[in-house]
C-alpha atoms as a PDB file:
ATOM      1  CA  UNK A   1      85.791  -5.152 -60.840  1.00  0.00           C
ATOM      2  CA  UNK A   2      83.364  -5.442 -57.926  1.00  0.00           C
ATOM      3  CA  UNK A   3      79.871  -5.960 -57.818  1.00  0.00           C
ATOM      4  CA  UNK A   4      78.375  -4.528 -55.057  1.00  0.00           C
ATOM      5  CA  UNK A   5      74.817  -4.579 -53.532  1.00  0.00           C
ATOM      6  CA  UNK A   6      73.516  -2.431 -50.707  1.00  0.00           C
ATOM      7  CA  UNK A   7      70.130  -3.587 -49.387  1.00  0.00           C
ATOM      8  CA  UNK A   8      68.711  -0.635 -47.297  1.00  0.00           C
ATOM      9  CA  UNK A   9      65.096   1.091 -47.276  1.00  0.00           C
ATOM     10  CA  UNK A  10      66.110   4.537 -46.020  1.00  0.00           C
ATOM     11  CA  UNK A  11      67.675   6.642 -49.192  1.00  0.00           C
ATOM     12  CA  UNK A  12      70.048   8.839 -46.730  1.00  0.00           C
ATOM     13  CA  UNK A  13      72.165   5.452 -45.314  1.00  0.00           C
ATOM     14  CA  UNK A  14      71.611   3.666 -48.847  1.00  0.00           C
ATOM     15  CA  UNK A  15      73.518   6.971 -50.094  1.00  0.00           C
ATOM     16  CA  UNK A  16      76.081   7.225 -47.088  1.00  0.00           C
ATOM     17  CA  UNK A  17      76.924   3.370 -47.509  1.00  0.00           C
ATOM     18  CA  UNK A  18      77.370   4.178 -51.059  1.00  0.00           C
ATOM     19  CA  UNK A  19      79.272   6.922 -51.149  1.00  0.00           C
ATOM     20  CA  UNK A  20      81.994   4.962 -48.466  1.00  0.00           C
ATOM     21  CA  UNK A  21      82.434   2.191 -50.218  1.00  0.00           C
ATOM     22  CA  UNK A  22      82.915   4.246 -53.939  1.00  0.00           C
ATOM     23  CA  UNK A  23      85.677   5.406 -51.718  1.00  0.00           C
ATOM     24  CA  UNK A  24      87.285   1.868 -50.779  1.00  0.00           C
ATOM     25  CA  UNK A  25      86.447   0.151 -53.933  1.00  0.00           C
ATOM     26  CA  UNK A  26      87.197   2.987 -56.896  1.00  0.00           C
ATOM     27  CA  UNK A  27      86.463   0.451 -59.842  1.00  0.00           C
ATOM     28  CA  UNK A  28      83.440  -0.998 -57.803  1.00  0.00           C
ATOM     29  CA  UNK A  29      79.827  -1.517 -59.689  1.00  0.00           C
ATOM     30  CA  UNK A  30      77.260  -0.577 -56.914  1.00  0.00           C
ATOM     31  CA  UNK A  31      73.725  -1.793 -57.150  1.00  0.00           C
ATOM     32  CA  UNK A  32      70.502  -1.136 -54.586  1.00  0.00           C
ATOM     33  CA  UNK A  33      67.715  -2.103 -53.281  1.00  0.00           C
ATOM     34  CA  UNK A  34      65.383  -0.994 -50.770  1.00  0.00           C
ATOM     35  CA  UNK A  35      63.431  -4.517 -49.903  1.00  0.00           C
ATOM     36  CA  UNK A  36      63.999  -7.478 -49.604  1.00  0.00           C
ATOM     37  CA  UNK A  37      62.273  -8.708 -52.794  1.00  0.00           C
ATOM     38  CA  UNK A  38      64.400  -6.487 -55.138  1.00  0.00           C
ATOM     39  CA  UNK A  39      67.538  -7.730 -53.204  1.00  0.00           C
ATOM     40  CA  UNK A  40      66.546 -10.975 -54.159  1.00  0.00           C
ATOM     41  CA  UNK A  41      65.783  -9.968 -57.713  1.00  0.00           C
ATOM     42  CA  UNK A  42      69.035  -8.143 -57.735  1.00  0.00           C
ATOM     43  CA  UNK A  43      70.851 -11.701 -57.117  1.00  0.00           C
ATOM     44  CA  UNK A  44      69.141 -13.187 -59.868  1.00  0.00           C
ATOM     45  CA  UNK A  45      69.801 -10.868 -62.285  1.00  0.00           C
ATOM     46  CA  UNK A  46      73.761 -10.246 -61.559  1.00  0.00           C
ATOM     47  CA  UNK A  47      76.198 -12.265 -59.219  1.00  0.00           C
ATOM     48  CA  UNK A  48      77.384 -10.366 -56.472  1.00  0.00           C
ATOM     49  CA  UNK A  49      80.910 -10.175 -54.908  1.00  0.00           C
ATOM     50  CA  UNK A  50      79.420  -8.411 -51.661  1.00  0.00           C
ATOM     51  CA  UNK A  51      75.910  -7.412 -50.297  1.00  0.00           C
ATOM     52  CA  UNK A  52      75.461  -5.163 -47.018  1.00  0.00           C
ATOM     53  CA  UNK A  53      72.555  -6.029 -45.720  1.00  0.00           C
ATOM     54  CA  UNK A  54      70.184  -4.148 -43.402  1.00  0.00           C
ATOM     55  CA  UNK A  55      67.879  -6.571 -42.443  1.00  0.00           C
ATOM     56  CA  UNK A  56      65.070  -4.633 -40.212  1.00  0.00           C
ATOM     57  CA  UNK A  57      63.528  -3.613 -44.212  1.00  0.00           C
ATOM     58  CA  UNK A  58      60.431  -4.551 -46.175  1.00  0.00           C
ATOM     59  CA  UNK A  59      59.908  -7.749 -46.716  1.00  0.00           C
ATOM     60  CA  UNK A  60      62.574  -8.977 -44.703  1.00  0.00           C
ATOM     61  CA  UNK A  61      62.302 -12.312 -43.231  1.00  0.00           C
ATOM     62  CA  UNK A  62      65.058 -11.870 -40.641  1.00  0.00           C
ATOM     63  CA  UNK A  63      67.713 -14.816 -40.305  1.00  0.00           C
ATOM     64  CA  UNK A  64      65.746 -17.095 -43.214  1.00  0.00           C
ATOM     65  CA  UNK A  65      66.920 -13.960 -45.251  1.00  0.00           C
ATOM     66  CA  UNK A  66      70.836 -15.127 -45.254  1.00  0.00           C
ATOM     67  CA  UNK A  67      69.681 -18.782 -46.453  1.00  0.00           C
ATOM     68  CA  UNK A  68      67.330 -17.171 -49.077  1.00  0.00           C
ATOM     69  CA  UNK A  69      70.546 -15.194 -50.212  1.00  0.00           C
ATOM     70  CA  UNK A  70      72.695 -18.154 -50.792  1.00  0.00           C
ATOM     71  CA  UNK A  71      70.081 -20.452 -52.646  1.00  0.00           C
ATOM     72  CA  UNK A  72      70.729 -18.233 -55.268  1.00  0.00           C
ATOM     73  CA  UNK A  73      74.307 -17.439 -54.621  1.00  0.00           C
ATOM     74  CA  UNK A  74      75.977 -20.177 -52.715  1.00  0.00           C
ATOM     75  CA  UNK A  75      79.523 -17.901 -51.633  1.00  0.00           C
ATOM     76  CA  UNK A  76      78.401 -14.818 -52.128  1.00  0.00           C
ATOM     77  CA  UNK A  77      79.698 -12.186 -49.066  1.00  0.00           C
ATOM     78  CA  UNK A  78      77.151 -11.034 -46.738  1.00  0.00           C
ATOM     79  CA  UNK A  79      77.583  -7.946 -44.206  1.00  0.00           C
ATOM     80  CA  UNK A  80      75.179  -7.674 -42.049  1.00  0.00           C
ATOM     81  CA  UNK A  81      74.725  -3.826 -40.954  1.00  0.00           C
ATOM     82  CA  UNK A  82      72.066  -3.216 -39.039  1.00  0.00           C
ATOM     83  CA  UNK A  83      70.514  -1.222 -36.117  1.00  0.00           C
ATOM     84  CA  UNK A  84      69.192  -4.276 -34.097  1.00  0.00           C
ATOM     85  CA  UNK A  85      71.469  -5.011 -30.874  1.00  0.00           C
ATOM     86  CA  UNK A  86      74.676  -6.114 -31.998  1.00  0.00           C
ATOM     87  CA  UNK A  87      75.670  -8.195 -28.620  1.00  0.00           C
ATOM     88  CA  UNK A  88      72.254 -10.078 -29.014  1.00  0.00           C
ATOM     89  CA  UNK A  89      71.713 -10.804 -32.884  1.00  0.00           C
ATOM     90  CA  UNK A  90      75.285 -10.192 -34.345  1.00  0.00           C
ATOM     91  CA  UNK A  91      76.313 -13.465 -33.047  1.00  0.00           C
ATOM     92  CA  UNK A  92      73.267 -15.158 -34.266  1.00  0.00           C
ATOM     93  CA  UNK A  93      73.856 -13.620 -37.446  1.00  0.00           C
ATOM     94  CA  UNK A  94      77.143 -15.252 -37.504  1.00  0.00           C
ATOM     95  CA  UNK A  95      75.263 -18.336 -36.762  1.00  0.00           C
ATOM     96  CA  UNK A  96      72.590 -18.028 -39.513  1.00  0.00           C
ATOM     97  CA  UNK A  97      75.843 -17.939 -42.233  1.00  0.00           C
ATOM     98  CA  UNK A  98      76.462 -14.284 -42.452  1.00  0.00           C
ATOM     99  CA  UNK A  99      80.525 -13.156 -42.884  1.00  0.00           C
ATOM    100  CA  UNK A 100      80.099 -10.140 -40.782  1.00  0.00           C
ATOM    101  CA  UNK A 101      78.327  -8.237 -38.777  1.00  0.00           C
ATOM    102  CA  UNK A 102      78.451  -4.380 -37.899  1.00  0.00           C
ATOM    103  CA  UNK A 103      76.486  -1.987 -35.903  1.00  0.00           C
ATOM    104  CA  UNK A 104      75.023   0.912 -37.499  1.00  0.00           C
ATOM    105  CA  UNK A 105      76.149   2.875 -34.015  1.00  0.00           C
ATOM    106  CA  UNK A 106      79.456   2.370 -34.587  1.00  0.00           C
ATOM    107  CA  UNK A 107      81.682   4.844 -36.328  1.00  0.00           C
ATOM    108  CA  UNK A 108      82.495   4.987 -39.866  1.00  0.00           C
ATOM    109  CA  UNK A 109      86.057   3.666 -39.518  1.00  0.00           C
ATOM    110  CA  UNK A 110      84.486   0.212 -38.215  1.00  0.00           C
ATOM    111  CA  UNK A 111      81.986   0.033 -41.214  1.00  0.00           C
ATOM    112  CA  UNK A 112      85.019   0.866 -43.356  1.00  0.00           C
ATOM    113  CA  UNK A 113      86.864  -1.911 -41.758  1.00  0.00           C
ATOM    114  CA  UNK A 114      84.207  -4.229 -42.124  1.00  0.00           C
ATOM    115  CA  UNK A 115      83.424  -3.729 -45.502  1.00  0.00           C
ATOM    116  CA  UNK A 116      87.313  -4.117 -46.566  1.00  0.00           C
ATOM    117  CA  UNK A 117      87.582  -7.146 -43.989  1.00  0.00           C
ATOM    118  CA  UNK A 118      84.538  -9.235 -45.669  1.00  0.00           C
ATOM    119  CA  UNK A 119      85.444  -8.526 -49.090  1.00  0.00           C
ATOM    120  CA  UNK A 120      89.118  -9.439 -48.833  1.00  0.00           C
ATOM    121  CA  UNK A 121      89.276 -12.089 -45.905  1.00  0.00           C
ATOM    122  CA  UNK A 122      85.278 -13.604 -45.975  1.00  0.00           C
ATOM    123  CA  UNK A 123      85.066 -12.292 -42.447  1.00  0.00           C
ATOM    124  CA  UNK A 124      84.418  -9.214 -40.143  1.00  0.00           C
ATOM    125  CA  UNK A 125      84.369  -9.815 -36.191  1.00  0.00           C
ATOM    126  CA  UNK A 126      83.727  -6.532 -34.089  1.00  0.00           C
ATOM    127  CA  UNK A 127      85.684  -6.536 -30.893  1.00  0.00           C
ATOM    128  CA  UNK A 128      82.164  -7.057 -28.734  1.00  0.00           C
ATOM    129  CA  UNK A 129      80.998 -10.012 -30.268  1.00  0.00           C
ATOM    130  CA  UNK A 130      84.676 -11.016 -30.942  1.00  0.00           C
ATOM    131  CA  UNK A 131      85.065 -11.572 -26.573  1.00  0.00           C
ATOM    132  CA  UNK A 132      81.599 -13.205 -26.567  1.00  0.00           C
ATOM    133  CA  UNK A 133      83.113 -15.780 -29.016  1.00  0.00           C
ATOM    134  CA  UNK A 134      86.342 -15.857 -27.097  1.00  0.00           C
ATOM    135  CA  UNK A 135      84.187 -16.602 -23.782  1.00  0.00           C
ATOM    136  CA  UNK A 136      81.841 -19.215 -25.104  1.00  0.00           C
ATOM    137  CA  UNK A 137      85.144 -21.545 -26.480  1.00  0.00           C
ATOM    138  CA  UNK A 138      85.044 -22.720 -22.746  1.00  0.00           C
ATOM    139  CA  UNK A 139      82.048 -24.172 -22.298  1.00  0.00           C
ATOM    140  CA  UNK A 140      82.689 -25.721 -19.145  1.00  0.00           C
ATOM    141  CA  UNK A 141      83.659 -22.265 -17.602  1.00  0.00           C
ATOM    142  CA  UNK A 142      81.054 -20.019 -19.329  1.00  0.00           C
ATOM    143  CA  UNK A 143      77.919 -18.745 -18.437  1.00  0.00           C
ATOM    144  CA  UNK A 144      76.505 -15.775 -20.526  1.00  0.00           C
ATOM    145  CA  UNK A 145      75.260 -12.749 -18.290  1.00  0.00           C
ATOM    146  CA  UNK A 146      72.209 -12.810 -20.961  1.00  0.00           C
ATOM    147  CA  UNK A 147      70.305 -16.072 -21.894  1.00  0.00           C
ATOM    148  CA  UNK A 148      69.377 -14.629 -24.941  1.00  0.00           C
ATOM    149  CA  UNK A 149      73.050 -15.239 -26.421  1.00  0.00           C
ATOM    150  CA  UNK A 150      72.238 -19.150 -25.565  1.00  0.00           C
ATOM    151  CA  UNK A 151      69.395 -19.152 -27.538  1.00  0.00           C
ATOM    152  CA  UNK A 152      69.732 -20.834 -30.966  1.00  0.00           C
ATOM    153  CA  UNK A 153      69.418 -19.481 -34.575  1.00  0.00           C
ATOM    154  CA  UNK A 154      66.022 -21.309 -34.585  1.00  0.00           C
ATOM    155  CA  UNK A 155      64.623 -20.271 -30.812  1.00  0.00           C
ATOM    156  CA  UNK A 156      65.205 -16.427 -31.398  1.00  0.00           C
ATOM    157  CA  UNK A 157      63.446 -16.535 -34.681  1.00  0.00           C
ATOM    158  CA  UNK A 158      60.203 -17.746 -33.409  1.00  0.00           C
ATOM    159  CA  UNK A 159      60.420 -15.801 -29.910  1.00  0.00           C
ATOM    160  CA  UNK A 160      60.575 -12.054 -31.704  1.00  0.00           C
ATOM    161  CA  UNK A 161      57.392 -13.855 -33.024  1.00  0.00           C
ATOM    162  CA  UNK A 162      56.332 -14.336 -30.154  1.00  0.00           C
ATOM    163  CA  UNK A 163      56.845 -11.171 -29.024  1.00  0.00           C
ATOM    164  CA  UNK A 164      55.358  -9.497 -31.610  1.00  0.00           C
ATOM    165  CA  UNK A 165      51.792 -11.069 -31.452  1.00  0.00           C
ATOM    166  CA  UNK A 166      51.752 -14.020 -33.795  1.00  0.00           C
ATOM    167  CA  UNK A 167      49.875 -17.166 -32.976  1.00  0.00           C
ATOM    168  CA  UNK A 168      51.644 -20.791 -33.043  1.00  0.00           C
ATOM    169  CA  UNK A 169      49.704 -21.363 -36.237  1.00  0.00           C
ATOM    170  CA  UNK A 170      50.752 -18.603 -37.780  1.00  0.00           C
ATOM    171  CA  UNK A 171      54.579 -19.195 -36.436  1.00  0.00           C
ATOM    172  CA  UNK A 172      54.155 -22.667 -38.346  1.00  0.00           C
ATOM    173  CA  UNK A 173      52.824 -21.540 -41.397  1.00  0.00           C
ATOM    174  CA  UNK A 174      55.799 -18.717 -41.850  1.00  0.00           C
ATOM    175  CA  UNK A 175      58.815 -20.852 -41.130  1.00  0.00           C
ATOM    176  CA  UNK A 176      57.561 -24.136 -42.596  1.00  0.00           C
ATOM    177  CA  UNK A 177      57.375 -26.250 -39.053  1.00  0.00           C
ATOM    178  CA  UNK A 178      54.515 -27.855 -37.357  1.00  0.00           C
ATOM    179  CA  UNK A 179      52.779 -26.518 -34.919  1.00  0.00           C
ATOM    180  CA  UNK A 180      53.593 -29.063 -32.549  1.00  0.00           C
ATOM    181  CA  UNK A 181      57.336 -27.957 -33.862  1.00  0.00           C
ATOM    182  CA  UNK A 182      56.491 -24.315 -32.785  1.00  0.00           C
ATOM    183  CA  UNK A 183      54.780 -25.528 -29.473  1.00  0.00           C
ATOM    184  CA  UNK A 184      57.835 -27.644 -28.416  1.00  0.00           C
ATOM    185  CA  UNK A 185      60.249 -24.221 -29.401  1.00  0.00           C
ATOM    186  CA  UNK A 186      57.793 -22.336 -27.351  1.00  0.00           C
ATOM    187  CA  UNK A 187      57.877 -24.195 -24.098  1.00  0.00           C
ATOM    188  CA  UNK A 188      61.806 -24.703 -24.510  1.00  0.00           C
ATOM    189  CA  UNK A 189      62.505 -20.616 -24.644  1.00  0.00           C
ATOM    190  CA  UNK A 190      60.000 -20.631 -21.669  1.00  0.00           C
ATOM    191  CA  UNK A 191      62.133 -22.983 -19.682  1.00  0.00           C
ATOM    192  CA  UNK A 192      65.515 -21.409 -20.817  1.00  0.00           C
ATOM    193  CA  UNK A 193      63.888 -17.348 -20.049  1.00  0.00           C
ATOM    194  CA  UNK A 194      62.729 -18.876 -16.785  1.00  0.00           C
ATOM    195  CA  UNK A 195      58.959 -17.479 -17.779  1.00  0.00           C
ATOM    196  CA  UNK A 196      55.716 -19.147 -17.391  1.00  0.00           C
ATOM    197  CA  UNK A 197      53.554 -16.383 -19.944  1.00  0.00           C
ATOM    198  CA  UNK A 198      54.195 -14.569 -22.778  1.00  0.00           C
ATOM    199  CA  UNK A 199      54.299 -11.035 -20.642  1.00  0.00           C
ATOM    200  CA  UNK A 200      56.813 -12.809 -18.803  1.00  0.00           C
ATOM    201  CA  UNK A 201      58.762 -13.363 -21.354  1.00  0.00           C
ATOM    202  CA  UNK A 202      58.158 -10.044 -23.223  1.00  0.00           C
ATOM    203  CA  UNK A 203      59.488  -8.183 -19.821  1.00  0.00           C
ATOM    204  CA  UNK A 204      62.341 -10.348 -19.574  1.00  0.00           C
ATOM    205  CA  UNK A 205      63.940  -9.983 -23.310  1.00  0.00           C
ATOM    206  CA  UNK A 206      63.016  -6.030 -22.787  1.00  0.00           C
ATOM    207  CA  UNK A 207      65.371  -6.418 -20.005  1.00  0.00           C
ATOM    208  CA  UNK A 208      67.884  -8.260 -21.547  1.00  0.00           C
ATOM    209  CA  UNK A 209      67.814  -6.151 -25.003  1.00  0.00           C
ATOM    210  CA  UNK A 210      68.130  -2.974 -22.333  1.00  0.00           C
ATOM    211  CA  UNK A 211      70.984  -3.840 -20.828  1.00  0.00           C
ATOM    212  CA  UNK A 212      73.256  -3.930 -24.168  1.00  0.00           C
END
């Protein structure tokens, strides 16, 4: 028998997600949350064969959230289905530890498969992110179209920061790192983006994002 969680704020996809995956898993034990917090409290309380994890919810810490996860479950499976731009994030995601990742604009078959795929095999690659893999296995020949998919785990973390209004200090104080740590991250996305300001940078990464 399965455990189950689905971490999701809105009640209609919490009950969609549900509903599909009674279907796959008859025998399955399904338990919720709709933040972050109770996800975590979730864990604590009863191991979990899978989670699906939206993370754009309250509380979320986005890619510390996978880490966070696994302190408390070390192999649990994570599926990551969320809204955010799959070409962009889902391989970060990857990066940050989860075992899948899946767009909530693709069709029900692919969620399906995704869902069966990371319970049974401990992975889930869509086809998109699947040829962005494929293309960066030869370095030498391989230059993404976006800079944002060269970005590490670490660099996209603090520029969505960035982007949405927090100060250095601040940066620090969230992810643990000095402010000289943050400064040093801050000047090296500026150098990769190609952007001497921060409205530089927030046109450019609109761009990018727009163009998935």
């Amino acid at each position: 028998m399965k455990n189950i969680l689905i971490v999701e704020d809105y009640q209609i996809i919490r009950l969609a997600t549900k509903i599909l995956v009674q279907d796959i898993f008859k025998a399955a034990v399904i338990h919720e949350a709709g933040s972050f917090n109770a996800a975590l409290a979730e864990l604590q309380m009863q191991p979990q064969d899978l989670i699906i994890l939206d993370i754009q919810i309250p509380d979320g810490q986005g890619f510390e959230m996978i880490g966070m996860m696994r302190a408390i479950q070390k192999n649990v499976a994570i599926l990551v289905f969320s809204a955010v731009e799959e070409r962009i994030y889902g391989i970060h995601y990857l990066r940050a530890g989860a075992n899948g990742f899946v767009s909530k604009n693709s069709g029900t078959d692919e969620l399906r498969t995704a869902i069966i795929s990371v319970a049974d095999t401990g992975r889930y690659v869509s086809p998109r992110i699947r040829f962005e893999l494929l293309n960066q296995l030869d370095k030498h020949n391989y230059k993404a179209d976006n800079p944002l998919l060269d970005l590490s785990v670490r660099e996209i973390t603090i520029m969505d920061m960035l982007i949405e209004g927090f100060w250095v200090k601040e940066i620090a104080s969230q992810l643990d790192l000095t402010e000289s740590s943050v400064s040093t991250y801050k000047a090296r996305l500026f150098e990769k983006l190609q952007v001497t300001t921060l409205i530089e940078m927030f046109q450019k990464v609109r761009h990018y994002k727009d163009m998935d």
